[in-house]
N, C-alpha and C. Protein backbone atom coordinates (compact mmCIF):
# COMPACT_ATOMS: atom_id res chain seq x y z
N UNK A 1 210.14 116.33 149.51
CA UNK A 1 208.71 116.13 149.63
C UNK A 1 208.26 115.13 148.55
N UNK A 2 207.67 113.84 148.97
CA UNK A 2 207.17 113.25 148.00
C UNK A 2 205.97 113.86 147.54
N UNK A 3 205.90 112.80 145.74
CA UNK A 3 204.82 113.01 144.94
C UNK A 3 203.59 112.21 145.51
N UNK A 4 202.59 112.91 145.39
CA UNK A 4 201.40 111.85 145.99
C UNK A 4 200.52 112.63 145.24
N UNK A 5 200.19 111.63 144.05
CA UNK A 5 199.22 112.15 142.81
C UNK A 5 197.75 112.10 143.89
N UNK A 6 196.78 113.06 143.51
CA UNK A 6 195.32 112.66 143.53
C UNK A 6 194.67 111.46 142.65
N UNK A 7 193.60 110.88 143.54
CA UNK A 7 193.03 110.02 142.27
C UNK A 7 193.52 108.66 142.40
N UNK A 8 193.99 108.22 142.98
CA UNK A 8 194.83 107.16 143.38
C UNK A 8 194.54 106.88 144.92
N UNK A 9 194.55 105.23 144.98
CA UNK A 9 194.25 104.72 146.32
C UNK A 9 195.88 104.42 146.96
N UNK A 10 196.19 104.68 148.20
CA UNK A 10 197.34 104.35 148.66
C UNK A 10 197.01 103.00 150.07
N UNK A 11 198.27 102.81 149.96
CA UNK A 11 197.86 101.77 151.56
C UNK A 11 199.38 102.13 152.38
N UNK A 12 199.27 101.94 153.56
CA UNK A 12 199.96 102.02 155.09
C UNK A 12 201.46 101.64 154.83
N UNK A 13 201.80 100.61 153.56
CA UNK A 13 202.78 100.06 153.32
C UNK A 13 203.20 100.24 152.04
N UNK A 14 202.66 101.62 151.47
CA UNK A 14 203.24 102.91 150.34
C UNK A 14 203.41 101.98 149.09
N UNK A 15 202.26 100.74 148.68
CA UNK A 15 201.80 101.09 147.45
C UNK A 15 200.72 101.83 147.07
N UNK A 16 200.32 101.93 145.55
CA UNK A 16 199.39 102.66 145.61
C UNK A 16 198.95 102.29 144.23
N UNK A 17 197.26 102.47 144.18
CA UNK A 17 196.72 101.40 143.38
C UNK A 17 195.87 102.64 142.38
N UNK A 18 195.20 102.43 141.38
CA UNK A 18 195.00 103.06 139.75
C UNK A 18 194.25 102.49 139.26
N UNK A 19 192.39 102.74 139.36
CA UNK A 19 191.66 102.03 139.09
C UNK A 19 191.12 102.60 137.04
N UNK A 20 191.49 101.78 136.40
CA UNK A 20 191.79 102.18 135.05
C UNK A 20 190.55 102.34 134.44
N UNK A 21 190.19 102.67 133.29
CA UNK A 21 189.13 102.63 132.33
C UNK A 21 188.31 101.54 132.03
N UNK A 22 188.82 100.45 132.33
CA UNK A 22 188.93 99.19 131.73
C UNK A 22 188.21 98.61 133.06
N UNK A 23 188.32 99.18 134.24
CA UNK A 23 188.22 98.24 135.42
C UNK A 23 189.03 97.03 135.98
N UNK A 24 190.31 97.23 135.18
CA UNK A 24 191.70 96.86 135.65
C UNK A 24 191.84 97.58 136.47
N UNK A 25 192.94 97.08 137.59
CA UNK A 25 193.58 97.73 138.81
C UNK A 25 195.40 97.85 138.46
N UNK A 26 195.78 98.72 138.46
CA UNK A 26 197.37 99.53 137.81
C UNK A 26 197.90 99.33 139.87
N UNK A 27 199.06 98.68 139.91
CA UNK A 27 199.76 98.40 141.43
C UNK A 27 201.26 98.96 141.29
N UNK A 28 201.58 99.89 141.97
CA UNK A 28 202.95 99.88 142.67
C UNK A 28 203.36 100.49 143.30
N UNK A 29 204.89 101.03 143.78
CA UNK A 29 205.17 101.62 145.04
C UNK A 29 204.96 103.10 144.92
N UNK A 30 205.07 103.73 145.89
CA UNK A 30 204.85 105.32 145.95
C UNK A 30 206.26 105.81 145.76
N UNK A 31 206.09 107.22 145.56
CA UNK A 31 207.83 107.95 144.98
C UNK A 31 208.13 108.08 147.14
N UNK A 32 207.20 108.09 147.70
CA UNK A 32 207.71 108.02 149.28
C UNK A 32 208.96 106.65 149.51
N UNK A 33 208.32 105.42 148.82
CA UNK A 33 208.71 104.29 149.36
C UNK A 33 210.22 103.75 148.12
N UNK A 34 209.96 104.33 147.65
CA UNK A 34 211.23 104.73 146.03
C UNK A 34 212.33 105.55 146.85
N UNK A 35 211.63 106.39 147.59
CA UNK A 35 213.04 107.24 147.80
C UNK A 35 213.59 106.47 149.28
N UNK A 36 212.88 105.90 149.92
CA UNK A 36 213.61 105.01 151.44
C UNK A 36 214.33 104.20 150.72
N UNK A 37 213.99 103.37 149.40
CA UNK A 37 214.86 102.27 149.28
C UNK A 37 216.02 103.01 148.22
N UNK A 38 216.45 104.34 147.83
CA UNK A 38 216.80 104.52 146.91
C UNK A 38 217.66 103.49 145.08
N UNK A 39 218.36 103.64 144.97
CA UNK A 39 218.78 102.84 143.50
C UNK A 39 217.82 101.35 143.84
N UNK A 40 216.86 101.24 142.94
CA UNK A 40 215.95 99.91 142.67
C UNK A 40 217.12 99.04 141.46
N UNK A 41 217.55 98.23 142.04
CA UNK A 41 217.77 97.16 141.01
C UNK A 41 217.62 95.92 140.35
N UNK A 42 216.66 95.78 140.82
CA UNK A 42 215.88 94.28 140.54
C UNK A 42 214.36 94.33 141.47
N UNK A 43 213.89 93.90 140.40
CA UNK A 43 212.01 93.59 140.70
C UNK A 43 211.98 92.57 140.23
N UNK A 44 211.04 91.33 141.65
CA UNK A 44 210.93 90.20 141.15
C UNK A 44 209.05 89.95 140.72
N UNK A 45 209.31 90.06 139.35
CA UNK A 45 207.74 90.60 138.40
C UNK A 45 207.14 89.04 139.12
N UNK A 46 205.26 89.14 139.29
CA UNK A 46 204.88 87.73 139.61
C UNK A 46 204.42 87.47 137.95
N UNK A 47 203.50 86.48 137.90
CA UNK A 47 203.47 85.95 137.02
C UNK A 47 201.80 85.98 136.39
N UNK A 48 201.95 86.78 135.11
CA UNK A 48 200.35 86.30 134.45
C UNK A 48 200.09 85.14 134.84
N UNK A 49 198.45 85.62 135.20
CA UNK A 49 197.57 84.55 135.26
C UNK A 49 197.63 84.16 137.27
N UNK A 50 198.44 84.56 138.14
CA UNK A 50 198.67 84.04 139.05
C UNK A 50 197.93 85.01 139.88
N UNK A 51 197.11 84.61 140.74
CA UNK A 51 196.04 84.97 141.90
C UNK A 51 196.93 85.21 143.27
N UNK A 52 196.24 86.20 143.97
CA UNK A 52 196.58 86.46 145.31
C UNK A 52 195.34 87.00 146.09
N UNK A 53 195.33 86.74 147.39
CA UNK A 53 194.35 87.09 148.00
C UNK A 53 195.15 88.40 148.82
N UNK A 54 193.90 89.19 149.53
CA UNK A 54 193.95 90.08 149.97
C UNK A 54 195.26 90.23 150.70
N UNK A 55 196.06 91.58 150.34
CA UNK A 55 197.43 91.51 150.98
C UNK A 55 198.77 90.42 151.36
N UNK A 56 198.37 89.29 150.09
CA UNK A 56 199.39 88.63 149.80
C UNK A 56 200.48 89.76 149.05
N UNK A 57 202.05 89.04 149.61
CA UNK A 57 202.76 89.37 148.94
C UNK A 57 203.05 88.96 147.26
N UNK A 58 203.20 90.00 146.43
CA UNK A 58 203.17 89.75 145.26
C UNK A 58 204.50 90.01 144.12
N UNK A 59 205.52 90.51 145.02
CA UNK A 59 206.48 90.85 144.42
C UNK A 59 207.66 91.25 145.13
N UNK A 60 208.99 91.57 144.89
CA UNK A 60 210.07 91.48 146.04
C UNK A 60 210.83 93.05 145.18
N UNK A 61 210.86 94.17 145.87
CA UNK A 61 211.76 94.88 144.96
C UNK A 61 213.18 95.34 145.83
N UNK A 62 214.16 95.14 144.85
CA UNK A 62 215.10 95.20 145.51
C UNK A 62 216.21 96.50 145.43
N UNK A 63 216.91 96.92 146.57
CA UNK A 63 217.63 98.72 145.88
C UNK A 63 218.89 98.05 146.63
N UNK A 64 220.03 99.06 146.66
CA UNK A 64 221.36 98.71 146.65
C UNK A 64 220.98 98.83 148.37
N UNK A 65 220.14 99.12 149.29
CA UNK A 65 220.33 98.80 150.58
C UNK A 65 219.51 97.47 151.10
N UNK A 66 218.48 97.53 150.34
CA UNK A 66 217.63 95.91 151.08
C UNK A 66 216.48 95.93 150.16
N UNK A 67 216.28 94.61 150.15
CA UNK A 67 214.41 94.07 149.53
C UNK A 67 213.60 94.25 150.22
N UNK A 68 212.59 94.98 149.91
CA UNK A 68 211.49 94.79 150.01
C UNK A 68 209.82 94.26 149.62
N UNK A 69 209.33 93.15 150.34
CA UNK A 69 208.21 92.82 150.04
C UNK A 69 207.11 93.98 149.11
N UNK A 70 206.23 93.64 148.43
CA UNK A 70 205.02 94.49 148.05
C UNK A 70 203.82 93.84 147.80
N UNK A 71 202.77 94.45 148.89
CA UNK A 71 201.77 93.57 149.10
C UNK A 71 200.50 93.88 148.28
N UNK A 72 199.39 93.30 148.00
CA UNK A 72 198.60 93.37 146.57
C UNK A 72 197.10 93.51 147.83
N UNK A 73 196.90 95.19 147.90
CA UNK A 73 195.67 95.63 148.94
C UNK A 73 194.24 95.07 148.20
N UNK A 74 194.25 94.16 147.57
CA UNK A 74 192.81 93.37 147.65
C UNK A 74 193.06 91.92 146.81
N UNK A 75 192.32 91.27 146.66
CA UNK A 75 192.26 89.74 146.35
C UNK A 75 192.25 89.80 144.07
N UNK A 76 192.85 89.59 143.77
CA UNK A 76 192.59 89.54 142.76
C UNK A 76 193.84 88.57 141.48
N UNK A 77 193.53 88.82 140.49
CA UNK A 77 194.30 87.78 139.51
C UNK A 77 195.64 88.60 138.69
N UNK A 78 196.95 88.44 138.37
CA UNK A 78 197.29 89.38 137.37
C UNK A 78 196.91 89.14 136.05
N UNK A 79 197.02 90.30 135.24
CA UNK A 79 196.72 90.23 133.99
C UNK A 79 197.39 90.73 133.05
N UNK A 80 198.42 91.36 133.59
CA UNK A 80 199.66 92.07 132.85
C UNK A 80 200.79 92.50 134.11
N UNK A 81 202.08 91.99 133.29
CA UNK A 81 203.22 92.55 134.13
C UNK A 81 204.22 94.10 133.62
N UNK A 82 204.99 94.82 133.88
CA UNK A 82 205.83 95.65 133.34
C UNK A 82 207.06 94.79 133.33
N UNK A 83 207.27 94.28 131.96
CA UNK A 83 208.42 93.87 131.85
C UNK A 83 209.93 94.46 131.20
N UNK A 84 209.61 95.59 131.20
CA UNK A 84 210.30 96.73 130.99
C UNK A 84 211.16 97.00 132.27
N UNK A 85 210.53 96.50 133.45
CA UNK A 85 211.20 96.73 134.59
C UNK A 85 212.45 95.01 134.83
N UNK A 86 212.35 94.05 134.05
CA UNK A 86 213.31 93.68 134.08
C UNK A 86 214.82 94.17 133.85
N UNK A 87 214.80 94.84 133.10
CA UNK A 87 215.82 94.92 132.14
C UNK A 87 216.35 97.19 132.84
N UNK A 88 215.32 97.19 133.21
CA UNK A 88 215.51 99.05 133.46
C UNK A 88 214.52 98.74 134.66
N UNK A 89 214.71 98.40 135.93
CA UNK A 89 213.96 97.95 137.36
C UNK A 89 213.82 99.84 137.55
N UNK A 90 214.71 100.75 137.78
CA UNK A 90 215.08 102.06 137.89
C UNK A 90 213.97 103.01 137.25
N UNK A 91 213.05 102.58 136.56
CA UNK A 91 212.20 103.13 135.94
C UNK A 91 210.90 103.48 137.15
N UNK A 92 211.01 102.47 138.12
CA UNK A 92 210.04 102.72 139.27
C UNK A 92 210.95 104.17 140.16
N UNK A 93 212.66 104.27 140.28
CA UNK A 93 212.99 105.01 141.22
C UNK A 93 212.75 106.86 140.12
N UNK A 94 212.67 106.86 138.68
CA UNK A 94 212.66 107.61 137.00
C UNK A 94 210.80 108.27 137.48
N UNK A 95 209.91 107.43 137.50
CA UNK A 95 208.78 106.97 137.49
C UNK A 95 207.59 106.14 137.53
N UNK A 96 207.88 106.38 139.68
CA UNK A 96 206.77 105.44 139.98
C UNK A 96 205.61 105.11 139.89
N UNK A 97 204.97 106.32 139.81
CA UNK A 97 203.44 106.66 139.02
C UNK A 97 203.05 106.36 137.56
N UNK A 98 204.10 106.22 137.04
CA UNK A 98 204.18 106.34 135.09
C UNK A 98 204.51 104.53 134.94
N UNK A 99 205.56 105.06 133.82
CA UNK A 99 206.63 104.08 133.95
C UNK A 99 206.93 102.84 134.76
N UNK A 100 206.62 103.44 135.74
CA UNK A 100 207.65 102.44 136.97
C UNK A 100 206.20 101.64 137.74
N UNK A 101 205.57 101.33 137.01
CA UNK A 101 204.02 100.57 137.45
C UNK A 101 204.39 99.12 137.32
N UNK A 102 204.05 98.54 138.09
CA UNK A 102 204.58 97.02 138.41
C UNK A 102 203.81 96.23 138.10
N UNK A 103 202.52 95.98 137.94
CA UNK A 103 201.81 94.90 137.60
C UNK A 103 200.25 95.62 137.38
N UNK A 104 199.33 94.95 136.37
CA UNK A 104 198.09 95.14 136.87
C UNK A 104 197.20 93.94 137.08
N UNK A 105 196.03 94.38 137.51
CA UNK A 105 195.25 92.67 138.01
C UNK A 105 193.42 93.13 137.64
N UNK A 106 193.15 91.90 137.67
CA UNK A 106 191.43 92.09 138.05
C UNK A 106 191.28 91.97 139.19
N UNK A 107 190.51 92.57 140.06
CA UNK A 107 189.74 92.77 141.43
C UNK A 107 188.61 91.97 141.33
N UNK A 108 188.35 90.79 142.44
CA UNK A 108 187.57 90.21 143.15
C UNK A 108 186.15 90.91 143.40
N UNK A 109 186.59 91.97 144.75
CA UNK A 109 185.89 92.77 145.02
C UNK A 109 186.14 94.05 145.28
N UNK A 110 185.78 94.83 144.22
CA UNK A 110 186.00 96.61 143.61
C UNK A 110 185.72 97.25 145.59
N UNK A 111 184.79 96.44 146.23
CA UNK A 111 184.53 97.22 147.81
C UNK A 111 186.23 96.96 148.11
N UNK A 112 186.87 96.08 148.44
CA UNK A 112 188.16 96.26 148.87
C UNK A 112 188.69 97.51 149.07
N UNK A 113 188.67 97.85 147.69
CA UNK A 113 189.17 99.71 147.86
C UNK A 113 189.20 100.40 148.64
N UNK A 114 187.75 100.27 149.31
CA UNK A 114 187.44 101.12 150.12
C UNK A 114 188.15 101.17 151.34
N UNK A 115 189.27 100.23 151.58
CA UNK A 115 189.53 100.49 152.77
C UNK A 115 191.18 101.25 152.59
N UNK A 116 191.58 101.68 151.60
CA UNK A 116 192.72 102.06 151.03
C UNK A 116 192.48 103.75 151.37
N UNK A 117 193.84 104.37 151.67
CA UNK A 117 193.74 105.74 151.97
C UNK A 117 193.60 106.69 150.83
N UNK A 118 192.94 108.04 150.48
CA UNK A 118 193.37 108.96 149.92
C UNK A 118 194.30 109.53 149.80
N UNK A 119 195.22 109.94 148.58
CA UNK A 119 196.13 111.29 148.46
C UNK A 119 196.55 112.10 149.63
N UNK A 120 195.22 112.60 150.40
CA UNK A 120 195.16 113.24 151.69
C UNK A 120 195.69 112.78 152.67
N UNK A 121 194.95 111.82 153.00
CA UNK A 121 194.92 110.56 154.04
C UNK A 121 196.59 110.17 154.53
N UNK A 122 196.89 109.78 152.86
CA UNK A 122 198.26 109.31 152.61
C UNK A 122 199.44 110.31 153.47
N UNK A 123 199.31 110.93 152.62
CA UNK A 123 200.36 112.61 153.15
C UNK A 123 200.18 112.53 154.46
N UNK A 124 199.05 112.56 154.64
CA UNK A 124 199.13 112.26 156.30
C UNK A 124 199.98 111.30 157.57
N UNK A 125 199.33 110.26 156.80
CA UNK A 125 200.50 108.83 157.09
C UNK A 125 201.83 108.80 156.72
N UNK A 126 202.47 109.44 156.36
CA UNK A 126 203.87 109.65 155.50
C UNK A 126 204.30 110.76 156.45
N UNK A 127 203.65 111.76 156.90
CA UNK A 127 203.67 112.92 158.00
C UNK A 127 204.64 114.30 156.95
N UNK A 128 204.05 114.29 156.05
CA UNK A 128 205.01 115.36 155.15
C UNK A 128 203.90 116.29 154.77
């Protein structure tokens, strides 16, 4: 049974987003989408300072069966990477919620959100 914290926005394609104190946005995969790809060994981090619009792909993570894309559920800039996940990528499969957080960004527009699922919602879509 995956973890699916409350409090957290998810999307259809099991990232899930962490709207911070700061009004930074915290991005990465769910422990659902950690355990399909199991052993993560390489994350390709994007780059401070680099913009994406709504559901551009923003990063490539890769496990000992296949890469997968990870798409960025609203328009915004990064502003910090986990570069901790170069060197220990496994820290997302350790702790995807914690640890294993892949990038954060500024948001465009904070409404975006709104179209992102709940905790609830999520579990739902996952069918567990």
């Amino acid at each position: 049974m995956s973890e699916i914290p409350e409090g957290l926005f998810y999307t259809p394609e099991h990232e899930w987003v962490r709207v911070e104190n700061d009004g930074s946005v915290t991005v990465g995969i769910t422990d659902h989408a950690q355990n399909a790809l199991t052993d993560i060994v390489y994350v390709e981090l994007p780059e401070e300072g680099e913009d994406f619009e709504n559901h551009d792909e923003f990063t490539i993570v890769e496990s000992v069966k296949s890469a997968s894309p990870v798409f960025l559920p609203f328009a915004g800039s990064v502003i910090s990477i986990n570069l901790e996940l170069e060197d220990t990528p496994e820290l997302i499969n350790k702790s995807p919620y914690g640890e294993g957080w892949i990038a954060k960004f500024t948001i465009n527009d904070p409404d975006e959100l709104n179209a992102l699922m709940s905790a609830a919602d999520y579990k739902s879509h996952i069918d567990e």
